[in-house]
N, C-alpha and C. Protein backbone atom coordinates (compact mmCIF):
# COMPACT_ATOMS: atom_id res chain seq x y z
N UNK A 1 0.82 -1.19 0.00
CA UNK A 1 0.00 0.00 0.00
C UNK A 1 0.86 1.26 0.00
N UNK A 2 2.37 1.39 0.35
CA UNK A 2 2.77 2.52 0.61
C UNK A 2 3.63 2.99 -0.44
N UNK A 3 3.60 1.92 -1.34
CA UNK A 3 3.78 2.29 -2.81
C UNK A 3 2.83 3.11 -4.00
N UNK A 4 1.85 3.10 -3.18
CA UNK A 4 0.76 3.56 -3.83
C UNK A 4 0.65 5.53 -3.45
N UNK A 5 1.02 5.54 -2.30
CA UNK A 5 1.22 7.30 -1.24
C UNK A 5 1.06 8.17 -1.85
N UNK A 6 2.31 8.31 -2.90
CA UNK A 6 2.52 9.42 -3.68
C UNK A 6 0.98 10.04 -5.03
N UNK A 7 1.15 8.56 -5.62
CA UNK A 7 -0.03 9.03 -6.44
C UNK A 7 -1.27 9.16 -5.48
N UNK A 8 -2.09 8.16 -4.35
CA UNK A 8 -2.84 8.77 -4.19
C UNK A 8 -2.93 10.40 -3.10
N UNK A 9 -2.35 10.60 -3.16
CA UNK A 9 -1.93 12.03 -2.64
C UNK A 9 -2.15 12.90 -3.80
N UNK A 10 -1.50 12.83 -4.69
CA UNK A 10 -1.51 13.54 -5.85
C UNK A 10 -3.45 13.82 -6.31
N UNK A 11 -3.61 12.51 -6.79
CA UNK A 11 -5.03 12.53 -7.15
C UNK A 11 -6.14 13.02 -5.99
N UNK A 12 -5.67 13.36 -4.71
CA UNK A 12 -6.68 13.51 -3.41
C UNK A 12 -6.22 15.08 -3.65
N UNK A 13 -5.44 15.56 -3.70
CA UNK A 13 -5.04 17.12 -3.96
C UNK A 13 -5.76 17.63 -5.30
N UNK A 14 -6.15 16.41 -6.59
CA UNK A 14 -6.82 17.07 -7.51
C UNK A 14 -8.28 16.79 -7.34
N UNK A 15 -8.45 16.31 -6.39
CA UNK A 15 -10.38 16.19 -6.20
C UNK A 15 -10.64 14.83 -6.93
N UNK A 16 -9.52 14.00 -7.17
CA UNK A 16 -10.46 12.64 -7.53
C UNK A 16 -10.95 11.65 -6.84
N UNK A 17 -12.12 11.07 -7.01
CA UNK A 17 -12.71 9.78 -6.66
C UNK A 17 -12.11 8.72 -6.68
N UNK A 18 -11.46 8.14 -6.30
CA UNK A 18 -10.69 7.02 -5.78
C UNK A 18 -11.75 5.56 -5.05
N UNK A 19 -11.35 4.44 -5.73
CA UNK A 19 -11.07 3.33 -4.80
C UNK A 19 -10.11 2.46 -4.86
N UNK A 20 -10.33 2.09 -3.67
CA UNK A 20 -8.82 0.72 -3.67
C UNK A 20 -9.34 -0.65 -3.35
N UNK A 21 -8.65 -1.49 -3.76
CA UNK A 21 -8.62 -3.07 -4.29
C UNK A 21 -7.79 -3.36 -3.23
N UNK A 22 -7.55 -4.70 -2.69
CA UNK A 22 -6.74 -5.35 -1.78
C UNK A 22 -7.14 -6.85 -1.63
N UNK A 23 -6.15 -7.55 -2.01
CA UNK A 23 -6.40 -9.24 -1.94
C UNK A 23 -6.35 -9.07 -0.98
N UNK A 24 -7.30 -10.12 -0.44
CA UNK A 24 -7.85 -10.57 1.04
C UNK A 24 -7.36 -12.10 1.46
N UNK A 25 -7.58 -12.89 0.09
CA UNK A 25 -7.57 -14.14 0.46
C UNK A 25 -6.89 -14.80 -1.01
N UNK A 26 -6.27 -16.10 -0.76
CA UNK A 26 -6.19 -16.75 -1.85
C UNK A 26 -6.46 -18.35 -1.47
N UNK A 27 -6.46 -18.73 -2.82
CA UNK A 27 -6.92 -20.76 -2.52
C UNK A 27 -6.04 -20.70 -3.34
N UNK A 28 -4.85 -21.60 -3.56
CA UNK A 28 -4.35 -22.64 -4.43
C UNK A 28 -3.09 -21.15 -4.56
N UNK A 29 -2.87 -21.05 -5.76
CA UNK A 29 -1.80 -20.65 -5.96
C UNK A 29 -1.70 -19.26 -7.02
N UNK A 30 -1.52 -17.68 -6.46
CA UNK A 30 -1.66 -16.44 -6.86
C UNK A 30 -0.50 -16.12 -7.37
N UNK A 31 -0.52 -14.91 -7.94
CA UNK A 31 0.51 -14.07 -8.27
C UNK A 31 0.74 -12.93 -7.23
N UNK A 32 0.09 -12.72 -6.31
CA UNK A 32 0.16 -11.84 -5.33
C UNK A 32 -0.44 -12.03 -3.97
N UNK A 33 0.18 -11.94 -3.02
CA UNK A 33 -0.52 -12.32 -1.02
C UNK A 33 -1.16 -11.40 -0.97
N UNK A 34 -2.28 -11.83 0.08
CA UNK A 34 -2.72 -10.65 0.51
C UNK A 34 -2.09 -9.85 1.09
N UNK A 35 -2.83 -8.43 1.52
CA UNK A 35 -2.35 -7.38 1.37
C UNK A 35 -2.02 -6.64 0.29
N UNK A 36 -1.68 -7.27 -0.98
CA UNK A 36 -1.62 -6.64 -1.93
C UNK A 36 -2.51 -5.36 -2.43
N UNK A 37 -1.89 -4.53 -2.64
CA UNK A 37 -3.36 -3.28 -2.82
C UNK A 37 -2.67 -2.69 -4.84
N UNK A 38 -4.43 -2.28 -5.25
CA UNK A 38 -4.90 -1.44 -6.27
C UNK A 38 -5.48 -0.24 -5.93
N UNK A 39 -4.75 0.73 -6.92
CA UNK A 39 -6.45 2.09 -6.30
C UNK A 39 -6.61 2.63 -8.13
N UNK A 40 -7.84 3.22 -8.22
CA UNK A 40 -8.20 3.31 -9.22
C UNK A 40 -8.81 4.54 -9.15
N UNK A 41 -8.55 5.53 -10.35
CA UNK A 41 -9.21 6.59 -9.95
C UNK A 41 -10.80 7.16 -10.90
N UNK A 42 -11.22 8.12 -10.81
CA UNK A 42 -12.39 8.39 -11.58
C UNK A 42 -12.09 8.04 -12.91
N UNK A 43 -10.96 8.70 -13.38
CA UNK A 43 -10.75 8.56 -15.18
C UNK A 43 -10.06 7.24 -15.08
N UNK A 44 -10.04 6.19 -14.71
CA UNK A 44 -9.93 5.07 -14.66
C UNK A 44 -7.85 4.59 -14.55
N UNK A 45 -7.54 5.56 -14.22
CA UNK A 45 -5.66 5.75 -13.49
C UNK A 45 -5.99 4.73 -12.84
N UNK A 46 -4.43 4.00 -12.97
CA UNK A 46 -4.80 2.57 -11.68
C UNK A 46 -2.79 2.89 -11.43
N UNK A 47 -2.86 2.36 -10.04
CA UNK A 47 -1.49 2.44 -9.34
C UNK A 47 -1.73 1.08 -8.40
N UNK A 48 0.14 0.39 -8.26
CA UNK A 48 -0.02 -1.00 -7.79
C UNK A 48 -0.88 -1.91 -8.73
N UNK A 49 -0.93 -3.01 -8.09
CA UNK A 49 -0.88 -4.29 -8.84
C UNK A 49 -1.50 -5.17 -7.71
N UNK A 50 -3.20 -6.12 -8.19
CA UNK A 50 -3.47 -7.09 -7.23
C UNK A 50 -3.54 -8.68 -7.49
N UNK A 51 -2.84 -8.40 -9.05
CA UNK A 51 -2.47 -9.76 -9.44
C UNK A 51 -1.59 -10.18 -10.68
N UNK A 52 -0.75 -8.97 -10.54
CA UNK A 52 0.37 -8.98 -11.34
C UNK A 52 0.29 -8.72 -12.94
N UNK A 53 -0.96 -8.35 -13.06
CA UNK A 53 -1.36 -7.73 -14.71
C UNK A 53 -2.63 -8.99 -14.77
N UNK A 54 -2.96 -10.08 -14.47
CA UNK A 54 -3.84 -10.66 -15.40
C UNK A 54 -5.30 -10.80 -14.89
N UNK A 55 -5.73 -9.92 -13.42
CA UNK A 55 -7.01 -9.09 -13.78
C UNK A 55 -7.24 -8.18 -13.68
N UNK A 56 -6.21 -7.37 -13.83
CA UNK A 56 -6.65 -5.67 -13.39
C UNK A 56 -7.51 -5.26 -13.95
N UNK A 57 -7.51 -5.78 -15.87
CA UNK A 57 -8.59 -4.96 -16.22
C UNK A 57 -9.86 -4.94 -15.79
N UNK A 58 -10.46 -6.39 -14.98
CA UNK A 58 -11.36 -6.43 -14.65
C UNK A 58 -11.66 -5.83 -13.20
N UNK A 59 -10.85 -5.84 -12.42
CA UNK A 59 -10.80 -5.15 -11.09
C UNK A 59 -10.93 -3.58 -11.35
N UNK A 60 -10.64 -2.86 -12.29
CA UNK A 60 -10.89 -1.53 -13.00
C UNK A 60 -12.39 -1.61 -13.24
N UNK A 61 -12.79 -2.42 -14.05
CA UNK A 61 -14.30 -2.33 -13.91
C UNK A 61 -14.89 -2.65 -12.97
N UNK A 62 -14.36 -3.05 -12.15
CA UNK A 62 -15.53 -3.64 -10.95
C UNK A 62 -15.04 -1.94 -9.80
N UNK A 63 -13.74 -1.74 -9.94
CA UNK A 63 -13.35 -0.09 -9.21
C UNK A 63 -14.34 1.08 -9.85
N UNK A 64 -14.07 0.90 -10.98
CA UNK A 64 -15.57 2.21 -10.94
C UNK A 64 -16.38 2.20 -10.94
N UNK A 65 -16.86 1.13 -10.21
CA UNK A 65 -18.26 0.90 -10.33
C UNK A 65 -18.67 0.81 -8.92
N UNK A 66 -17.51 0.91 -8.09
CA UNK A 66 -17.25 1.27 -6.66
C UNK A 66 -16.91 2.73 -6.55
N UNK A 67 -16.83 3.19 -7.42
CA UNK A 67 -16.78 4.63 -7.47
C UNK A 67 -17.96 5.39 -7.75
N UNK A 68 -18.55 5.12 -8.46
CA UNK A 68 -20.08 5.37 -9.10
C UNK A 68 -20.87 5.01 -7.72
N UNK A 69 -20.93 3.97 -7.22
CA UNK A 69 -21.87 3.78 -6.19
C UNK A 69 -21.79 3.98 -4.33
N UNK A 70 -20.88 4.04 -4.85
CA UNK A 70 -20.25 4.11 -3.17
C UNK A 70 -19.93 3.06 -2.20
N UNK A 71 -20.18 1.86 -2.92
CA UNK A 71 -20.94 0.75 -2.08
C UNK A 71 -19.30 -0.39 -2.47
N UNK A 72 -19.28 -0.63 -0.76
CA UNK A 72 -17.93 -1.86 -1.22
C UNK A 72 -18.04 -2.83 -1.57
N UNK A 73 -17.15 -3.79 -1.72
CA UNK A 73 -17.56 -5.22 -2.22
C UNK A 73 -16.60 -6.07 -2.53
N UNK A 74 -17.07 -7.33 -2.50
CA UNK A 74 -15.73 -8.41 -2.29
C UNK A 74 -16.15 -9.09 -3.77
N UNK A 75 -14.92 -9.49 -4.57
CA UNK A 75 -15.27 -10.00 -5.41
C UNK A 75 -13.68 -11.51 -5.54
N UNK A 76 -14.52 -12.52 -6.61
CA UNK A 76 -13.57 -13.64 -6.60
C UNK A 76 -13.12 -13.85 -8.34
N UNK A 77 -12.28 -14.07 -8.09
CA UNK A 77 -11.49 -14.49 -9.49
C UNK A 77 -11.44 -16.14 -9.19
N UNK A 78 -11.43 -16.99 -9.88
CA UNK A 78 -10.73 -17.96 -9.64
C UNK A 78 -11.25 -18.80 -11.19
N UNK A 79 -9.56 -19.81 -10.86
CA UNK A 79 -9.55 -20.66 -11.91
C UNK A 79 -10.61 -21.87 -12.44
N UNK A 80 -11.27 -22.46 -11.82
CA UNK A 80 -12.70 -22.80 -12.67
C UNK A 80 -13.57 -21.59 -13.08
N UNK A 81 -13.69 -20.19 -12.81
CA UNK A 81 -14.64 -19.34 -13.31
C UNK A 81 -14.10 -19.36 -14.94
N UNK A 82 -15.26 -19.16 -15.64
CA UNK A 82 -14.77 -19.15 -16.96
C UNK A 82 -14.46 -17.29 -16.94
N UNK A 83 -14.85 -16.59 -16.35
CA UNK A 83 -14.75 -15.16 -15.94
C UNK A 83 -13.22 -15.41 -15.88
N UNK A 84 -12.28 -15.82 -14.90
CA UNK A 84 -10.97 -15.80 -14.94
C UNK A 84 -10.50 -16.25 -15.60
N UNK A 85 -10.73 -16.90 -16.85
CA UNK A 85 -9.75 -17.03 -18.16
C UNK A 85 -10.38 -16.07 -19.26
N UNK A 86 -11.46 -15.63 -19.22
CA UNK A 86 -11.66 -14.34 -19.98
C UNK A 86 -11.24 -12.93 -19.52
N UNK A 87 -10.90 -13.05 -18.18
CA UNK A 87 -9.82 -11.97 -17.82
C UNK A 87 -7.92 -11.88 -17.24
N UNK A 88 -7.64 -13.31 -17.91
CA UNK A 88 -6.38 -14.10 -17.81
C UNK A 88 -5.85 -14.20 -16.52
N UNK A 89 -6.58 -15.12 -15.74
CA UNK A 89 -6.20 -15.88 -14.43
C UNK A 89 -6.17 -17.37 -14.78
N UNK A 90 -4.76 -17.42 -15.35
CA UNK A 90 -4.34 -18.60 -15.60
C UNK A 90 -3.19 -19.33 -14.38
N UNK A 91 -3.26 -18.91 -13.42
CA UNK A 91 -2.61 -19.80 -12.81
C UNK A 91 -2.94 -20.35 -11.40
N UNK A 92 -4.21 -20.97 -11.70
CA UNK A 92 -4.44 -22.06 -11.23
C UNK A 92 -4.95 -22.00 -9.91
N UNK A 93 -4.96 -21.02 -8.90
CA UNK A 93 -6.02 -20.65 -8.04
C UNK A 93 -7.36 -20.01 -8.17
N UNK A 94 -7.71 -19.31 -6.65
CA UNK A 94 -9.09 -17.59 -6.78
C UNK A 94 -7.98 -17.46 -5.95
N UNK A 95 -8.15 -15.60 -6.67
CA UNK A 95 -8.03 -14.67 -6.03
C UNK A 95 -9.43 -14.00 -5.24
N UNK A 96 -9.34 -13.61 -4.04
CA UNK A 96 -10.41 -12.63 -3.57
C UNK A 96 -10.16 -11.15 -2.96
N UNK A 97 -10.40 -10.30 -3.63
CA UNK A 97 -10.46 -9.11 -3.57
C UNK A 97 -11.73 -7.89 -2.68
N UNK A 98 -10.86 -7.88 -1.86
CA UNK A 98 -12.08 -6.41 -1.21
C UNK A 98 -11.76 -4.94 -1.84
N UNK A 99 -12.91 -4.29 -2.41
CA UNK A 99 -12.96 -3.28 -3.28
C UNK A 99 -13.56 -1.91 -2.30
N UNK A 100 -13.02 -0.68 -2.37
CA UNK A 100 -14.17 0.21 -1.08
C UNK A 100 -13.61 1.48 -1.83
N UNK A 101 -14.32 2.81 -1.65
CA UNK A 101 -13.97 3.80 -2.27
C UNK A 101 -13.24 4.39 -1.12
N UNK A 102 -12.04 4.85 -1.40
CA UNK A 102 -11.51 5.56 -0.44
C UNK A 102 -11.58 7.30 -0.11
N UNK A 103 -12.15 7.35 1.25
CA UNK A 103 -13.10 8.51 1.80
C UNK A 103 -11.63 9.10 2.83
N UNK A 104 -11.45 10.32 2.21
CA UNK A 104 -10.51 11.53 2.49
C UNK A 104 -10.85 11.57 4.18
C-alpha cells in the first residue's frame, strides 16, 4: 500500500474519486498475497498491482463501479470461473479481492 502514497496524494489534492482493491484471500496458488493493494481513480488511473497484470482490467471495472456507487464489495477471481480465463487468471487458483472507495 505505501507504494501507492505518492499518487494517491496527488489525485486527493486534484479532487479525484478514488477506490482501492486489496487481496484478502487466496486458494491454491496467486501471483500476489494478501495485502496486496490497487487504487483506481475516476478517469480510470490505476497504481499498484493485485495480481500482477492478469485481472486488473477487470478489477478496473468492478473499481468504478465502486466509485459510481459508493458501495464496497468483495469480489472472486478464480480458476474454474470461466470469468478468470476471460480476464487471464491462468494460474491455477481464486483470487479474492475487497474493493471500497476511499473517503478523504
Amino acid at each position: 500500500m505505501r507504494e501507492l502514497l505518492n499518487d494517491l496524494d496527488r489525485w486527493q489534492k486534484k479532487g479525484k474519486k478514488i477506490a482501492v482493491a486489496r487481496v484478502i484471500d487466496l486458494e491454491g496458488s496467486g501471483p500476489r498475497l494478501p495485502g496486496a493493494a490497487m487504487a483506481v481513480n475516476e478517469d480510470g488511473e490505476v497504481v499498484g498491482s493485485v495480481s500482477g497484470g492478469c485481472v486488473e482490467g477487470a478489477v478496473v471495472v468492478e473499481a468504478l463501479e465502486v466509485i459510481e456507487t459508493g458501495e464496497r464489495r468483495t469480489v472472486t477471481f478464480g480458476y474454474s470461473d470461466d470469468e478468470a480465463f476471460a480476464v487471464g487468471l491462468t494460474c491455477g487458483g481464486t483470487i479474492h479481492l475487497f474493493l471500497e472507495p476511499l473517503d478523504w
